[in-house]
C-alpha atoms as a PDB file:
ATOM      1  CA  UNK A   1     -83.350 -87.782  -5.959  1.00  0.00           C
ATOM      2  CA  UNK A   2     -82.714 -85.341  -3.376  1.00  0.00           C
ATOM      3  CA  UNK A   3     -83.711 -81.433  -3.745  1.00  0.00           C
ATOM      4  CA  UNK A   4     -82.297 -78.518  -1.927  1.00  0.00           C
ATOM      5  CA  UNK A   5     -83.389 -75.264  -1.559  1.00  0.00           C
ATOM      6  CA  UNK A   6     -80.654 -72.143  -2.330  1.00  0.00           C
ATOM      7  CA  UNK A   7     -81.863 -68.278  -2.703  1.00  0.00           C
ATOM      8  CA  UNK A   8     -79.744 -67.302  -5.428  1.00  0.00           C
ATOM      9  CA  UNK A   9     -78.957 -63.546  -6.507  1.00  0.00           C
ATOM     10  CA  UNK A  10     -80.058 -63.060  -9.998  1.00  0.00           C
ATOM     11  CA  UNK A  11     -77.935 -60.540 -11.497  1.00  0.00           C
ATOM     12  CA  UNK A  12     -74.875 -61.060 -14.024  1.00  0.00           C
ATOM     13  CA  UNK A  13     -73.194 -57.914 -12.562  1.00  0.00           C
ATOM     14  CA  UNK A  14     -71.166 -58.959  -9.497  1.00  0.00           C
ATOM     15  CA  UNK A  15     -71.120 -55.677  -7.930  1.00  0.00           C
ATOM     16  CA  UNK A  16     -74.514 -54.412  -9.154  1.00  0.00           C
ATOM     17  CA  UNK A  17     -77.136 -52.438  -7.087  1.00  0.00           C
ATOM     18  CA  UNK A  18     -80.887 -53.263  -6.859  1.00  0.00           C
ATOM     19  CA  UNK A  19     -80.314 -57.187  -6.756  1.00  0.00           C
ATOM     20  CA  UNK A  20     -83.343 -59.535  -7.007  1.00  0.00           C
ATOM     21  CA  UNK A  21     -83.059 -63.361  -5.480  1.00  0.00           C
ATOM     22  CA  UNK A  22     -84.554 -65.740  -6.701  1.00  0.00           C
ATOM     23  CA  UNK A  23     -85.483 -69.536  -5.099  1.00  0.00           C
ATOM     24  CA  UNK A  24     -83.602 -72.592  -7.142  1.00  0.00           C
ATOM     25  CA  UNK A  25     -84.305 -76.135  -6.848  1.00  0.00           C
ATOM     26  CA  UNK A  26     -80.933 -77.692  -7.643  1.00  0.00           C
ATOM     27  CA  UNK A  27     -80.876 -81.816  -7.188  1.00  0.00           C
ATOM     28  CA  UNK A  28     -78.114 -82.477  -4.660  1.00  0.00           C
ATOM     29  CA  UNK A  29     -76.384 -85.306  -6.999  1.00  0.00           C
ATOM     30  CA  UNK A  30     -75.911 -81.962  -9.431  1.00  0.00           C
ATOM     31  CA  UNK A  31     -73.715 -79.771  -6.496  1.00  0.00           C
ATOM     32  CA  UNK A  32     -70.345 -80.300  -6.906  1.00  0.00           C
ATOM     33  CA  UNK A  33     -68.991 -77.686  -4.368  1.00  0.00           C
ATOM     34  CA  UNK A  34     -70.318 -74.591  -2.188  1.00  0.00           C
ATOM     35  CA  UNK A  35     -67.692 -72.415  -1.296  1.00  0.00           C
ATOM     36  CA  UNK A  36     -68.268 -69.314   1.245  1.00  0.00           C
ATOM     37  CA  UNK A  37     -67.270 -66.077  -0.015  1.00  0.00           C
ATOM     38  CA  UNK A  38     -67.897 -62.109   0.706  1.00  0.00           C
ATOM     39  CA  UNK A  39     -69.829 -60.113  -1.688  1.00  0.00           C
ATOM     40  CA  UNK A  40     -71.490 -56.866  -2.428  1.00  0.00           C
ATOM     41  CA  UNK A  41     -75.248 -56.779  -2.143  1.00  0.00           C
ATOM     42  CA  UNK A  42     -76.949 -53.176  -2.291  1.00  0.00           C
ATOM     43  CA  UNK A  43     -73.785 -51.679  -1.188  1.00  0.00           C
ATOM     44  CA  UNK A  44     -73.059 -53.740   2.147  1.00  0.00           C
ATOM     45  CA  UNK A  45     -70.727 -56.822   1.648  1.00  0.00           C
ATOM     46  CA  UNK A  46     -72.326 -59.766   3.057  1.00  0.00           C
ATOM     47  CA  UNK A  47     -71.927 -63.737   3.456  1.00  0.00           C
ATOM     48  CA  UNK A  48     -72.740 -65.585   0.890  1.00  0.00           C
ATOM     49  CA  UNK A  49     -71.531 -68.848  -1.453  1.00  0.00           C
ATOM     50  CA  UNK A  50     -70.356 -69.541  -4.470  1.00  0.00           C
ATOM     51  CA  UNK A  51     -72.433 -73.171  -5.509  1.00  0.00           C
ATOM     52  CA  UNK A  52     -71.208 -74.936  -8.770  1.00  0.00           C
ATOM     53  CA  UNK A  53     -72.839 -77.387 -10.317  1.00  0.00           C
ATOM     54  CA  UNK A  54     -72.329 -80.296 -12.641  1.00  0.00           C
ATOM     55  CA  UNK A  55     -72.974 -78.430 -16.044  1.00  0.00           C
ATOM     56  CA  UNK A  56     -70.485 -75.868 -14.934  1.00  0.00           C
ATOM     57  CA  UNK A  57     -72.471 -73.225 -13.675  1.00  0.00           C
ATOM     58  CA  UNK A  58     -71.543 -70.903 -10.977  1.00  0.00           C
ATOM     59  CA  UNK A  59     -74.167 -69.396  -8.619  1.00  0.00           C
ATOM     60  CA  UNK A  60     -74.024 -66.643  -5.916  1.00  0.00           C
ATOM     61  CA  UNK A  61     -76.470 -67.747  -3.476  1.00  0.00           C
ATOM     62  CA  UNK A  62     -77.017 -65.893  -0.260  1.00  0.00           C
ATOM     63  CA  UNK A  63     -79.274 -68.670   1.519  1.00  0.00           C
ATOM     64  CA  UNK A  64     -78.283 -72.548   1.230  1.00  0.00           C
ATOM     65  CA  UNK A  65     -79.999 -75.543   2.934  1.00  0.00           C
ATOM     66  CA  UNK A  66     -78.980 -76.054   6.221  1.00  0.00           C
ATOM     67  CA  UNK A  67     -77.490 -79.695   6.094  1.00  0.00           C
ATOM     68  CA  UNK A  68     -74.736 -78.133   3.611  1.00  0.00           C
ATOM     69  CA  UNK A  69     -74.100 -74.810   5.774  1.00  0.00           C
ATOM     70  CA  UNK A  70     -73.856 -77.402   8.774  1.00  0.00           C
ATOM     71  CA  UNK A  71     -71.156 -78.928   7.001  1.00  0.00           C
ATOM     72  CA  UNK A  72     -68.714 -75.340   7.609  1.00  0.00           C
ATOM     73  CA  UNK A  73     -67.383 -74.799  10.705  1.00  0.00           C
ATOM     74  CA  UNK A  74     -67.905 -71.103  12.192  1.00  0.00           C
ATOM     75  CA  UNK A  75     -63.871 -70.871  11.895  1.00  0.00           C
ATOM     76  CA  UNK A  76     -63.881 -71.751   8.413  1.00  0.00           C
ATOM     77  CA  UNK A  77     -66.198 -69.100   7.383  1.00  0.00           C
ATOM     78  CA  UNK A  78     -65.738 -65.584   6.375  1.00  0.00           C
ATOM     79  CA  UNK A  79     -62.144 -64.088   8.096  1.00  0.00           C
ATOM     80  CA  UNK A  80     -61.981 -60.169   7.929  1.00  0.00           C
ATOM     81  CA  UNK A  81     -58.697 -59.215   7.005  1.00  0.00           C
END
């Protein structure tokens, strides 16, 4: 087995204010995609990723190991429309 480190935001409410993070463990056998996305932390919109994982369940994480984020190309990320 093979664990990675993501700081995920805690709260249900995707547009809430106040959030808390929170470090999760995931096994990297259990990640079945990371996507980067844009999203509203404390008012600013910031860079983040949307990690899903075998069960189904969706995480907004705003940290994720750096052998996945290595894996985007700059390009790829975030374009501001």
């Amino acid at each position: 087995m093979d664990f990675l480190k993501f700081k995920m935001i805690k709260s249900l409410d995707h547009q809430s204010i106040g959030e808390d993070f929170e470090s999760m463990i995931i096994n990297s056998e259990h990640v079945v995609s990371v996507k980067p996305i844009n999203m509203i932390v404390n008012e600013r919109v910031i860079q983040g990723f949307w990690v899903r994982t075998t069960n189904g369940k969706k995480y907004r994480a705003i940290e994720i190991p750096e052998q996945l984020r290595s894996l985007f190309h700059e390009s790829e990320f975030f374009h501001e429309d």
